[in-house]
Protein backbone atom coordinates (compact mmCIF):
# COMPACT_ATOMS: atom_id res chain seq x y z
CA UNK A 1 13.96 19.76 -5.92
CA UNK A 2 13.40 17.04 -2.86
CA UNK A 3 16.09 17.64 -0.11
CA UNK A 4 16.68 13.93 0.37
CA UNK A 5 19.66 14.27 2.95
CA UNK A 6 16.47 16.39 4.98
CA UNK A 7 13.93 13.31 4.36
CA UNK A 8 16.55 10.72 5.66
CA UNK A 9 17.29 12.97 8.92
CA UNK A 10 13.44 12.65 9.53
CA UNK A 11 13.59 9.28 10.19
CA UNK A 12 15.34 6.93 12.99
CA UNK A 13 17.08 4.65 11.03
CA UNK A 14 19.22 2.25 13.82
CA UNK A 15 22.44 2.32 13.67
CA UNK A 16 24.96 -0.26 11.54
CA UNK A 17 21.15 -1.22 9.49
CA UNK A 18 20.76 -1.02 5.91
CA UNK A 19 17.07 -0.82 5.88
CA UNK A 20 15.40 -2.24 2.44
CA UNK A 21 12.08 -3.08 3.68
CA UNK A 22 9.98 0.08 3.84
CA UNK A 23 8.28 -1.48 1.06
CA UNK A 24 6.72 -3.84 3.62
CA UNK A 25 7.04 -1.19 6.91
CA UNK A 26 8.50 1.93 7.29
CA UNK A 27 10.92 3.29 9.59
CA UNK A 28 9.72 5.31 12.69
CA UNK A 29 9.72 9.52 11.57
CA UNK A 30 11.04 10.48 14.95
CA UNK A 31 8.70 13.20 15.16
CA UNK A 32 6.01 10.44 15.61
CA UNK A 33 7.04 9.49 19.06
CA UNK A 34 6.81 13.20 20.35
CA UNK A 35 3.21 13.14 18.47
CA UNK A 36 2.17 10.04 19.57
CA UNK A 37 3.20 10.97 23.31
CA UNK A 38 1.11 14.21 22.83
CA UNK A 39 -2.09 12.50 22.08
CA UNK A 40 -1.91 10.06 24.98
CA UNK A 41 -0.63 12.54 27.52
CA UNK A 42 -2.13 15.82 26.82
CA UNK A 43 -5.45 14.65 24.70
CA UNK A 44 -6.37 11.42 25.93
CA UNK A 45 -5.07 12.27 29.46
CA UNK A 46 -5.61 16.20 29.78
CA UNK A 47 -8.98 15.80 27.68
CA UNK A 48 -10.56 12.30 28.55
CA UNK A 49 -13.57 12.22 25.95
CA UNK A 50 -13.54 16.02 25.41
CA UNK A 51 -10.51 15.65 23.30
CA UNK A 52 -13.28 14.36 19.81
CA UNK A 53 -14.26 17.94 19.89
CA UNK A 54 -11.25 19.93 21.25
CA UNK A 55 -8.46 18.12 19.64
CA UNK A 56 -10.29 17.63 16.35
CA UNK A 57 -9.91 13.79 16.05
CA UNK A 58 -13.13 12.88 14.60
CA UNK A 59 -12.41 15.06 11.95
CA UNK A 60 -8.96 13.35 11.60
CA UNK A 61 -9.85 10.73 9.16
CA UNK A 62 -10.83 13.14 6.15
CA UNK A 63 -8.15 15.67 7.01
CA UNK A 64 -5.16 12.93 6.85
CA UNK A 65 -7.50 11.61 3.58
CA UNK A 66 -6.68 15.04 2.17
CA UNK A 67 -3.42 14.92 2.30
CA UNK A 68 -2.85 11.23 1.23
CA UNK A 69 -4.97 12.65 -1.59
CA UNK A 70 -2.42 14.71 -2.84
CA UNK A 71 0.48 12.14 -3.14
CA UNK A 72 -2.53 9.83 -4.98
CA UNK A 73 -4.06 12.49 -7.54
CA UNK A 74 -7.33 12.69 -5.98
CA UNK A 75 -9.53 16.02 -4.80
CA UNK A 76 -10.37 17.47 -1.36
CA UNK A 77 -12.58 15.04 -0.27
CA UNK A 78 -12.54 12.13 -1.62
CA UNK A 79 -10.26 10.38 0.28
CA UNK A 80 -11.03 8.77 4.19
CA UNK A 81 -9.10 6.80 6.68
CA UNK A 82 -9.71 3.97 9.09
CA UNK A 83 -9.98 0.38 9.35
CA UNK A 84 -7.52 -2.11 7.62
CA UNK A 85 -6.67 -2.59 3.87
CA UNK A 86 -9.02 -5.46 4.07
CA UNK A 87 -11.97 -3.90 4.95
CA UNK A 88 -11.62 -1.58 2.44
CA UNK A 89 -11.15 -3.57 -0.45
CA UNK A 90 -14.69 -5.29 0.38
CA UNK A 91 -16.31 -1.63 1.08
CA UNK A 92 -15.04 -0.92 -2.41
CA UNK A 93 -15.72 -3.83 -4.08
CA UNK A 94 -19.05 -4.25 -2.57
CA UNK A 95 -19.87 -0.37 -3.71
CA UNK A 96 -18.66 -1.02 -7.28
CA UNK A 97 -20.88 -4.53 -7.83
CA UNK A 98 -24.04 -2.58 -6.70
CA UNK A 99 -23.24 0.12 -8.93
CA UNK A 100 -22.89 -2.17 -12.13
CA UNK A 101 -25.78 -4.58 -11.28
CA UNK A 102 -26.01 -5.87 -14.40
CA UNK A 103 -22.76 -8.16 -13.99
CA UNK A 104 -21.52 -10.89 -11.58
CA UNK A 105 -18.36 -10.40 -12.69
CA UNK A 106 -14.87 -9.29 -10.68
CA UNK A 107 -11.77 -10.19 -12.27
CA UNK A 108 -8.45 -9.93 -11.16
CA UNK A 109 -5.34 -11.38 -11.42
CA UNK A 110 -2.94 -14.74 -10.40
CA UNK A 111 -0.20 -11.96 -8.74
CA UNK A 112 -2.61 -9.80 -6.71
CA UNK A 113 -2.09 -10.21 -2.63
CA UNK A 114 -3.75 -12.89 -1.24
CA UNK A 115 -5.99 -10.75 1.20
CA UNK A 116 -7.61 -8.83 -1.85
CA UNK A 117 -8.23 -12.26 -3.33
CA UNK A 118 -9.86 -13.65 0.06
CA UNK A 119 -12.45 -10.36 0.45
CA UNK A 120 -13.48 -10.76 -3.07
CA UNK A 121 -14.08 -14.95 -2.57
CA UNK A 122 -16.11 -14.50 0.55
CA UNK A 123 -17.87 -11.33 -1.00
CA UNK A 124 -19.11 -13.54 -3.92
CA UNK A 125 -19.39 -16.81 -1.86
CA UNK A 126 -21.85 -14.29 -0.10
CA UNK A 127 -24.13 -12.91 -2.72
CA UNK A 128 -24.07 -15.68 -4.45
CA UNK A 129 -26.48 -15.64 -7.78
CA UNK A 130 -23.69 -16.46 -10.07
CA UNK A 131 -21.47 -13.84 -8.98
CA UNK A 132 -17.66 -15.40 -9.48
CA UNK A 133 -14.20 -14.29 -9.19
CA UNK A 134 -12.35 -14.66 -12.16
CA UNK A 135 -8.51 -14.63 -11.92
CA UNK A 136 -6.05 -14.39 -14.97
CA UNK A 137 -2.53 -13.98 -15.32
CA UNK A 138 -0.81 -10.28 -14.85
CA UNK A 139 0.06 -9.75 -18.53
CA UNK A 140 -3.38 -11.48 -19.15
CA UNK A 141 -5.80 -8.67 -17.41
CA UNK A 142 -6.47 -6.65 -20.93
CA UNK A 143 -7.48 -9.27 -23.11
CA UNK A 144 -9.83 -10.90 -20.30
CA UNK A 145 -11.72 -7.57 -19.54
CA UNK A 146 -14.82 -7.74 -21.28
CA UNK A 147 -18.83 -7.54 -21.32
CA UNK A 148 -19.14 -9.68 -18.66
CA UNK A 149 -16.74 -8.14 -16.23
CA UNK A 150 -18.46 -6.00 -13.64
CA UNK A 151 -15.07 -4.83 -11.72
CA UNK A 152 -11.61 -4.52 -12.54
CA UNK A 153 -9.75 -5.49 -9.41
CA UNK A 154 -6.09 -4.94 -9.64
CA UNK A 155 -3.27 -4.07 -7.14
CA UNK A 156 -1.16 -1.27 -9.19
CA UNK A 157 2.18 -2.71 -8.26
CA UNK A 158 2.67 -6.74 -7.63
CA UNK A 159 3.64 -7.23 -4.20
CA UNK A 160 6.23 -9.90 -4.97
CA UNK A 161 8.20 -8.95 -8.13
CA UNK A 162 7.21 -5.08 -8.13
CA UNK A 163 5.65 -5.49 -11.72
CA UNK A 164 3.57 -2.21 -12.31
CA UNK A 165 -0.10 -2.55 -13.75
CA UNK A 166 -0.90 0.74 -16.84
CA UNK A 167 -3.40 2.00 -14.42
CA UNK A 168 -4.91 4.53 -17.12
CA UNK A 169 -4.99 2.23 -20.12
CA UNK A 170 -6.46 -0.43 -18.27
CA UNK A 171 -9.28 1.56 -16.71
CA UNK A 172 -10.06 2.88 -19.98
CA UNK A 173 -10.57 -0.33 -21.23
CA UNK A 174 -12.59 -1.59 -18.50
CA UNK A 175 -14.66 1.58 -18.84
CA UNK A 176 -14.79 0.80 -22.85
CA UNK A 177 -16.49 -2.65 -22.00
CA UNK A 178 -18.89 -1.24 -19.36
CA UNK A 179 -16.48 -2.36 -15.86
CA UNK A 180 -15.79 -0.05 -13.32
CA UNK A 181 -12.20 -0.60 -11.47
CA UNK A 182 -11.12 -0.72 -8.15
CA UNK A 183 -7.26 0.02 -7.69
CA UNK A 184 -4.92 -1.46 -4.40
CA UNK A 185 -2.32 1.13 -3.70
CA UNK A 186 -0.38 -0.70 -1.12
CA UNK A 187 2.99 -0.45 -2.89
CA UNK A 188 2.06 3.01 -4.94
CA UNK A 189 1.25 5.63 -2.54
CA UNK A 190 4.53 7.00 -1.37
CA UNK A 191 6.62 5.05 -4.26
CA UNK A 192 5.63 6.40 -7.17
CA UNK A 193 3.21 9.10 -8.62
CA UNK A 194 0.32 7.79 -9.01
CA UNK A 195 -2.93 9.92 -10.55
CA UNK A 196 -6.41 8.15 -9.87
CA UNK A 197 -8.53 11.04 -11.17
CA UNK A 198 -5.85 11.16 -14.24
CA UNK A 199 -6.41 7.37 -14.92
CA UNK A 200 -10.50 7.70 -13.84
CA UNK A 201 -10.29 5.17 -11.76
CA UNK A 202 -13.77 4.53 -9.89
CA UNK A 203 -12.27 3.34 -6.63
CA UNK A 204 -9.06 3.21 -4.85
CA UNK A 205 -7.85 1.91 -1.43
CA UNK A 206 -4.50 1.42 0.44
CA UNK A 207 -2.59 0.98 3.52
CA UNK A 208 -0.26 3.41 5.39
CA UNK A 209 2.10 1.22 7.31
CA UNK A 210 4.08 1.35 3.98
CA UNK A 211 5.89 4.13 2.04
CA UNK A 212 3.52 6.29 3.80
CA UNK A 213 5.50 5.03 6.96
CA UNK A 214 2.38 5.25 9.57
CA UNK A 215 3.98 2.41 11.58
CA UNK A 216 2.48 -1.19 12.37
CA UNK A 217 -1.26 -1.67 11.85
CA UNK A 218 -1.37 2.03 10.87
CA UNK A 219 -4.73 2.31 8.90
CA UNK A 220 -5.76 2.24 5.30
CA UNK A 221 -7.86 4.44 3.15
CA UNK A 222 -10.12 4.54 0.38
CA UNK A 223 -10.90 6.76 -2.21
CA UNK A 224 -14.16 7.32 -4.28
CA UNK A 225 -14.13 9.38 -7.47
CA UNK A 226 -16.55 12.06 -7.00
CA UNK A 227 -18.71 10.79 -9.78
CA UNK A 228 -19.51 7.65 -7.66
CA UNK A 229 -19.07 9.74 -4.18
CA UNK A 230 -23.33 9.94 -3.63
CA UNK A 231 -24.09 6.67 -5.33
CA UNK A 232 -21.78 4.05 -3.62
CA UNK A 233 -23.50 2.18 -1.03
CA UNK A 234 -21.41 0.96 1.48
CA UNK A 235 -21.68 -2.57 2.61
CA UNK A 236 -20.46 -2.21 5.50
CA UNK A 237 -22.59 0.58 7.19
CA UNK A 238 -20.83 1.13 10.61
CA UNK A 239 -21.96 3.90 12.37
CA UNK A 240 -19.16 6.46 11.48
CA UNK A 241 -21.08 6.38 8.28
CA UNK A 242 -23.65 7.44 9.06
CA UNK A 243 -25.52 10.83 7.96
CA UNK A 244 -25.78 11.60 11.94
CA UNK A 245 -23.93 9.39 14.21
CA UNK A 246 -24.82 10.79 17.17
CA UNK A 247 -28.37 10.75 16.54
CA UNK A 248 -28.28 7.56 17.44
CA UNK A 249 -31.03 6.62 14.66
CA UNK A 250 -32.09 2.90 14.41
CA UNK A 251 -32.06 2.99 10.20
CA UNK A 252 -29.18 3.49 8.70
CA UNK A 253 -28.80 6.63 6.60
CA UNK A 254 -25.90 7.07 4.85
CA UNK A 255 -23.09 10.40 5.17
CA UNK A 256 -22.51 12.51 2.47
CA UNK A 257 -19.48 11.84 0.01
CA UNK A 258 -16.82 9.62 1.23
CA UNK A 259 -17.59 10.41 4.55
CA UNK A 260 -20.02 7.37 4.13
CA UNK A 261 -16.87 5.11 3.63
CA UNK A 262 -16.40 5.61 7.51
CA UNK A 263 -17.29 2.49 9.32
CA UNK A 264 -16.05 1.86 12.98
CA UNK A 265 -14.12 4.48 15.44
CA UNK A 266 -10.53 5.26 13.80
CA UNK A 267 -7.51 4.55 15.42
CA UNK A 268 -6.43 7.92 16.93
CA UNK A 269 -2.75 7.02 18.26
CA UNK A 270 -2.27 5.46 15.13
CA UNK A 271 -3.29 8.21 13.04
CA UNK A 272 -1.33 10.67 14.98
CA UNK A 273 1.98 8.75 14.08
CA UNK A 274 0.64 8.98 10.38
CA UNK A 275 -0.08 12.71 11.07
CA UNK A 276 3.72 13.21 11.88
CA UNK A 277 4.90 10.63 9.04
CA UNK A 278 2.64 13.40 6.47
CA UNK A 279 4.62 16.22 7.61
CA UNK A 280 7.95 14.69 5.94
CA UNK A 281 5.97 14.60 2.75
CA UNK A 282 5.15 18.36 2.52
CA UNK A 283 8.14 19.19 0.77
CA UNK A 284 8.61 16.35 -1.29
CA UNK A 285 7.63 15.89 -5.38
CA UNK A 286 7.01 12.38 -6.09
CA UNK A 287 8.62 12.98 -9.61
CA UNK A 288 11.87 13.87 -7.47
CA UNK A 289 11.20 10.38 -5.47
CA UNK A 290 10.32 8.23 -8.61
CA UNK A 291 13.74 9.26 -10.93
CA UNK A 292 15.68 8.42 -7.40
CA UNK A 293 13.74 5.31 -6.95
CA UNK A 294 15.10 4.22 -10.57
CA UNK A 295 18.60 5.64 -9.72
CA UNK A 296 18.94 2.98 -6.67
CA UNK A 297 17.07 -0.14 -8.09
CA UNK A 298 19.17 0.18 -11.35
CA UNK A 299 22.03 0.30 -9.25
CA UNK A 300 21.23 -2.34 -6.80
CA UNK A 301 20.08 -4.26 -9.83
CA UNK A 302 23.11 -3.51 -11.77
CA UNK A 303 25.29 -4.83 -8.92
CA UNK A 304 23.37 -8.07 -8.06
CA UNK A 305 23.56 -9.54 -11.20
CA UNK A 306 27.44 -8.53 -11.50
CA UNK A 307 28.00 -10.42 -7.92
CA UNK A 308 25.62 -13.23 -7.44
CA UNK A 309 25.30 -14.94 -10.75
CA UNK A 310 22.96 -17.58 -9.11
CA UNK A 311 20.34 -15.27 -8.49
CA UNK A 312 17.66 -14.77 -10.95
CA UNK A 313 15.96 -11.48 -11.45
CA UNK A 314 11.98 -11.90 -10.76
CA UNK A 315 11.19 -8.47 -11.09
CA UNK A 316 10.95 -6.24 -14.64
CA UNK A 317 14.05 -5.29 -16.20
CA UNK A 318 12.83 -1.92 -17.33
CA UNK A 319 12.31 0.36 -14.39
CA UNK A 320 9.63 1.65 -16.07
CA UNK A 321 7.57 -1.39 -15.70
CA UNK A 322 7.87 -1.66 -11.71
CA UNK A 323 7.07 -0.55 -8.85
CA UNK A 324 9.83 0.47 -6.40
CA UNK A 325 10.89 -2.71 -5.40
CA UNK A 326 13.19 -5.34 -7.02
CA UNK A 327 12.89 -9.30 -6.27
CA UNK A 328 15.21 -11.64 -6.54
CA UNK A 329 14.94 -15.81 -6.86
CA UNK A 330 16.83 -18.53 -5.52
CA UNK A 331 15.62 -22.35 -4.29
CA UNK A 332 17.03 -21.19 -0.92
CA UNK A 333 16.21 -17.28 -0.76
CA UNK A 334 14.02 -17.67 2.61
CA UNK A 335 18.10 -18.34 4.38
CA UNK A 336 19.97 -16.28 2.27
CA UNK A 337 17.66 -13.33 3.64
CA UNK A 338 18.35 -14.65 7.04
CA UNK A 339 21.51 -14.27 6.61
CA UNK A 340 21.11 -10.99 5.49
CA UNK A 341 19.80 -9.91 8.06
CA UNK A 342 22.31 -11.14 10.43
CA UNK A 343 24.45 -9.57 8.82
CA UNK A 344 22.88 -5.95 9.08
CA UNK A 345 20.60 -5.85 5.59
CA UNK A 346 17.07 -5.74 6.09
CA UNK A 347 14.90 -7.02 3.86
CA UNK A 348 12.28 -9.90 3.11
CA UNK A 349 11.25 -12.91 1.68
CA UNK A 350 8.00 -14.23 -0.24
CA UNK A 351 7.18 -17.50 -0.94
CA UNK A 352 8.19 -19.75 -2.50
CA UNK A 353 11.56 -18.06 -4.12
CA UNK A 354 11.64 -14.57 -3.46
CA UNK A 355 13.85 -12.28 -2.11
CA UNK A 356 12.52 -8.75 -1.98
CA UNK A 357 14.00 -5.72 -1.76
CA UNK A 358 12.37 -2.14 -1.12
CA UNK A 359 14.16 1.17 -2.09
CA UNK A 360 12.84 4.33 -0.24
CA UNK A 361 14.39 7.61 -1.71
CA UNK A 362 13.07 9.28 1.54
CA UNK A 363 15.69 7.71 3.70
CA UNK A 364 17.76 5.11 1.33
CA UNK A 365 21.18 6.85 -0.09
CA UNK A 366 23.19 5.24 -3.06
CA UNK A 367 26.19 4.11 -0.21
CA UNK A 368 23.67 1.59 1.23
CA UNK A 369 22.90 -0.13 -1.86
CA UNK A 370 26.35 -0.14 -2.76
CA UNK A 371 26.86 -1.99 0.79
CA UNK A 372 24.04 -3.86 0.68
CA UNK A 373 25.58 -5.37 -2.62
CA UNK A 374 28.45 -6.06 -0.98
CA UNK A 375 27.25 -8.35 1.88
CA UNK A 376 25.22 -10.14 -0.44
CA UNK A 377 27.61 -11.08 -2.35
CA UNK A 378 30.13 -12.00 0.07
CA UNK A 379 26.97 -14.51 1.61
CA UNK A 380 26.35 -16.08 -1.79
CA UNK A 381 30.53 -16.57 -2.41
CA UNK A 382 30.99 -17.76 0.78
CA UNK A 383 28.34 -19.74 0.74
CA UNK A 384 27.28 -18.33 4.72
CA UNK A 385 23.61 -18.82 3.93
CA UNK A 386 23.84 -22.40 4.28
CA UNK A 387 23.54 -22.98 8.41
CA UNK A 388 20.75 -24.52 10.09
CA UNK A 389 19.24 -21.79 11.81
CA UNK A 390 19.02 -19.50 8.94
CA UNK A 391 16.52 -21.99 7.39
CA UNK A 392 13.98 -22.22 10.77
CA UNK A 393 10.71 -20.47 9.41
CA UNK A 394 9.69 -17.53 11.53
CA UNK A 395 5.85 -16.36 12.06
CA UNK A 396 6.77 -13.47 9.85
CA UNK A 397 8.91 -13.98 6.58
C-alpha cells in the first residue's frame, strides 16, 4: 500500500497553496535541490569534463529511461531520455512512416495538443508525395482507422478535458488494418497505469515536467517496442545516436536499440532533478495512485457541481473514462481562474472555456479539494471573478 502522507512530505508544497496543477508542472521534490546542487558543485565543478565518465552522466539517459519504464509497462531498455516532447514525437513519427512505407497516412485526432499536431504538419509538408495528416474527432479515431492509415497518432489522455483514449483496443485495431501507433504520454506517465507492451503499442513518447515532476523544461522520452528497436530509423540522427560517437565518423551509423533515439547532448542538471523526483516513485504502485486519483476527482467533481451550478462539466463523467484531471467550462473561466489563484488555488486555464484542474495523489490530500471547493464557490456566489485585472491575458494561461 502507497504511504501517501510519505509522498506529500517529499515535496515542497508553499505554504497557504492548494496546488492543482501538477497536471501541467509539478511541485519541486525537495531532494532535487540538494541533487541538483551536487551536480553543479561537486561534478561539474570538482570534475570539469571528467565528470561523463566518473559521474556516469552519459549513461544517464537510458538509466532514468529504465525507470520511467517501469511506471509505463515497458522493458529494460527500451526507453531513452533527452530533448523535448516535440522532438520526439517527430523521431517517432518519422520512424513509424518509414517502417510502413506503403502508406501516407497519419491520423489523429481534433483534441490532441497542438504541438503533436504541428510536428506531424511540417513532417508531411516535408516528405511530401501525398503524405497527409488526417484529423477526426476523439470518439471518431476507431471508425476512421483503416487501410490507408499508416500511423495511429494519439495522445492517451486529452490535455483539456482529461478524456482517456482505450490504448489497447485501439492499437489492436490499427494493427488489424496494417497501422502502427505512436502513443503521447504527457498526462499518463505518473497519473495512471499505463502498459505499452500490454497494449503493443509500436511507439511511445512523453514529457517529465509533469506527474513525473522533473521541473521546468525537464526532458521527454521515447520508447520503442523491442520489435521495432533495430528497424526504426531515426530522422533525426544527432550524434548521441550514433553507433560510436566519439569516433567522430563522417557517415552516420546508427546505435543499437533505443540508444539510436539519442540525438543531441542531454540536459544533465535537468536530469538530475528528475533523478531525485524518481526516487519518490520507488515505493509507490500506480494502482494505489489511480483508485486515489478517482477518490479526489469524484470528490472535487461531486462538490463543484453541488456549489457552482453555472459551471459545466467538460470532462467525462465516469472516472473511468479520464485521465487524472477534471475541466470545467464557463464564458469567463480564463478570470475565474485568476481569481483562483489570488485567492490561494492553483490551477489553469485552456482556451477558449476551460478551467482545468489536476489531482496528484502523490502530494494532493482530500482536505484540499474540500477547500479548494470552497473558494470556488464562494468566487462564483460572490461573483469576485468579475474585476478588471483578473481578465488581463498573461504570456502563460
Amino acid at each position: 500500500m502507497t504511504d501517501f502522507a510519505a509522498t506529500r512530505a517529499a515535496f515542497h508544497l508553499p505554504e497557504g497553496i492548494i496546488y492543482l496543477d501538477g497536471n501541467s508542472l509539478g511541485p519541486l521534490p525537495k531532494a532535487a535541490a540538494a541533487r541538483v546542487g551536487r551536480t553543479v558543485t561537486a561534478e561539474w565543478g570538482d570534475m570539469l569534463i571528467r565528470a561523463w565518465n566518473r559521474a556516469g552522466w552519459m549513461e544517464m539517459p537510458a538509466r532514468l529511461g529504465d525507470r520511467i519504464g517501469r511506471l509505463i509497462g515497458a522493458p529494460p531498455g527500451t526507453v531513452v531520455l533527452g530533448d523535448t516532447l516535440s522532438i520526439k514525437v517527430y523521431q517517432a513519427l518519422a520512424a513509424a512512416l518509414e517502417l510502413n512505407p506503403a502508406r501516407r497516412v497519419i491520423l489523429s485526432d481534433t483534441g490532441n495538443f497542438p504541438s503533436d499536431l504541428y510536428m506531424a504538419d511540417g513532417l508531411v509538408r516535408t516528405l511530401g508525395d501525398g503524405y497527409e495528416l488526417r484529423t477526426v474527432p476523439p470518439e471518431e479515431v476507431e471508425a476512421a482507422i483503416g487501410p490507408e492509415t499508416a500511423v495511429l497518432m494519439l495522445t492517451e489522455v486529452d490535455y483539456r478535458t482529461g478524456r482517456l483514449h482505450d490504448m489497447a483496443a485501439l492499437t489492436a485495431k490499427a494493427h488489424a488494418a496494417g497501422a502502427l501507433t505512436v502513443w503521447d504520454l504527457a498526462h499518463s506517465a505518473g497519473a495512471l497505469p499505463v502498459d505499452v507492451t500490454g497494449a503493443g503499442a509500436d511507439f511511445a513518447v512523453g514529457c517529465t515536467y509533469k506527474y513525473l515532476n522533473s521541473g521546468p523544461g525537464g526532458p521527454a522520452f521515447i520508447h520503442v517496442a523491442p520489435r521495432w528497436a533495430d528497424r526504426a530509423r531515426p530522422a533525426l540522427s544527432g550524434w548521441l545516436g550514433h553507433e560510436a560517437p566519439f569516433a567522430f565518423d563522417p557517415a552516420y551509423r546508427p546505435g543499437r536499440g533505443i540508444e539510436r533515439m539519442r540525438v543531441g547532448t542531454p540536459p544533465v542538471l535537468q536530469m538530475a532533478a528528475l533523478e531525485a523526483a524518481l526516487d519518490i516513485w520507488d515505493g509507490v504502485d500506480m494502482a494505489d495512485v489511480r483508485a486515489r486519483s478517482i477518490e479526489l476527482s469524484q470528490a472535487f467533481v461531486a462538490g463543484v457541481e453541488a456549489a457552482c451550478p453555472a459551471l459545466v462539466l467538460a470532462s467525462p463523467r465516469d472516472p473511468a473514462r479520464r485521465g487524472s484531471q477534471v475541466s470545467f467550462r464557463h464564458p469567463e473561466g480564463y478570470a475565474i481562474m485568476q481569481a483562483l489563484i489570488a485567492r490561494g488555488v492553483i490551477g489553469d486555464f485552456r482556451a477558449p472555456d476551460i478551467l482545468r484542474f489536476g489531482f496528484t495523489p502523490l502530494y494532493t490530500t482530500m482536505e484540499e479539494v474540500a477547500g479548494a471547493v470552497a473558494i470556488l464557490a464562494e468566487i462564483m456566489e460572490k461573483g469576485l471573478w468579475d474585476r478588471a485585472e483578473y481578465r488581463v491575458k498573461a504570456a502563460v494561461t
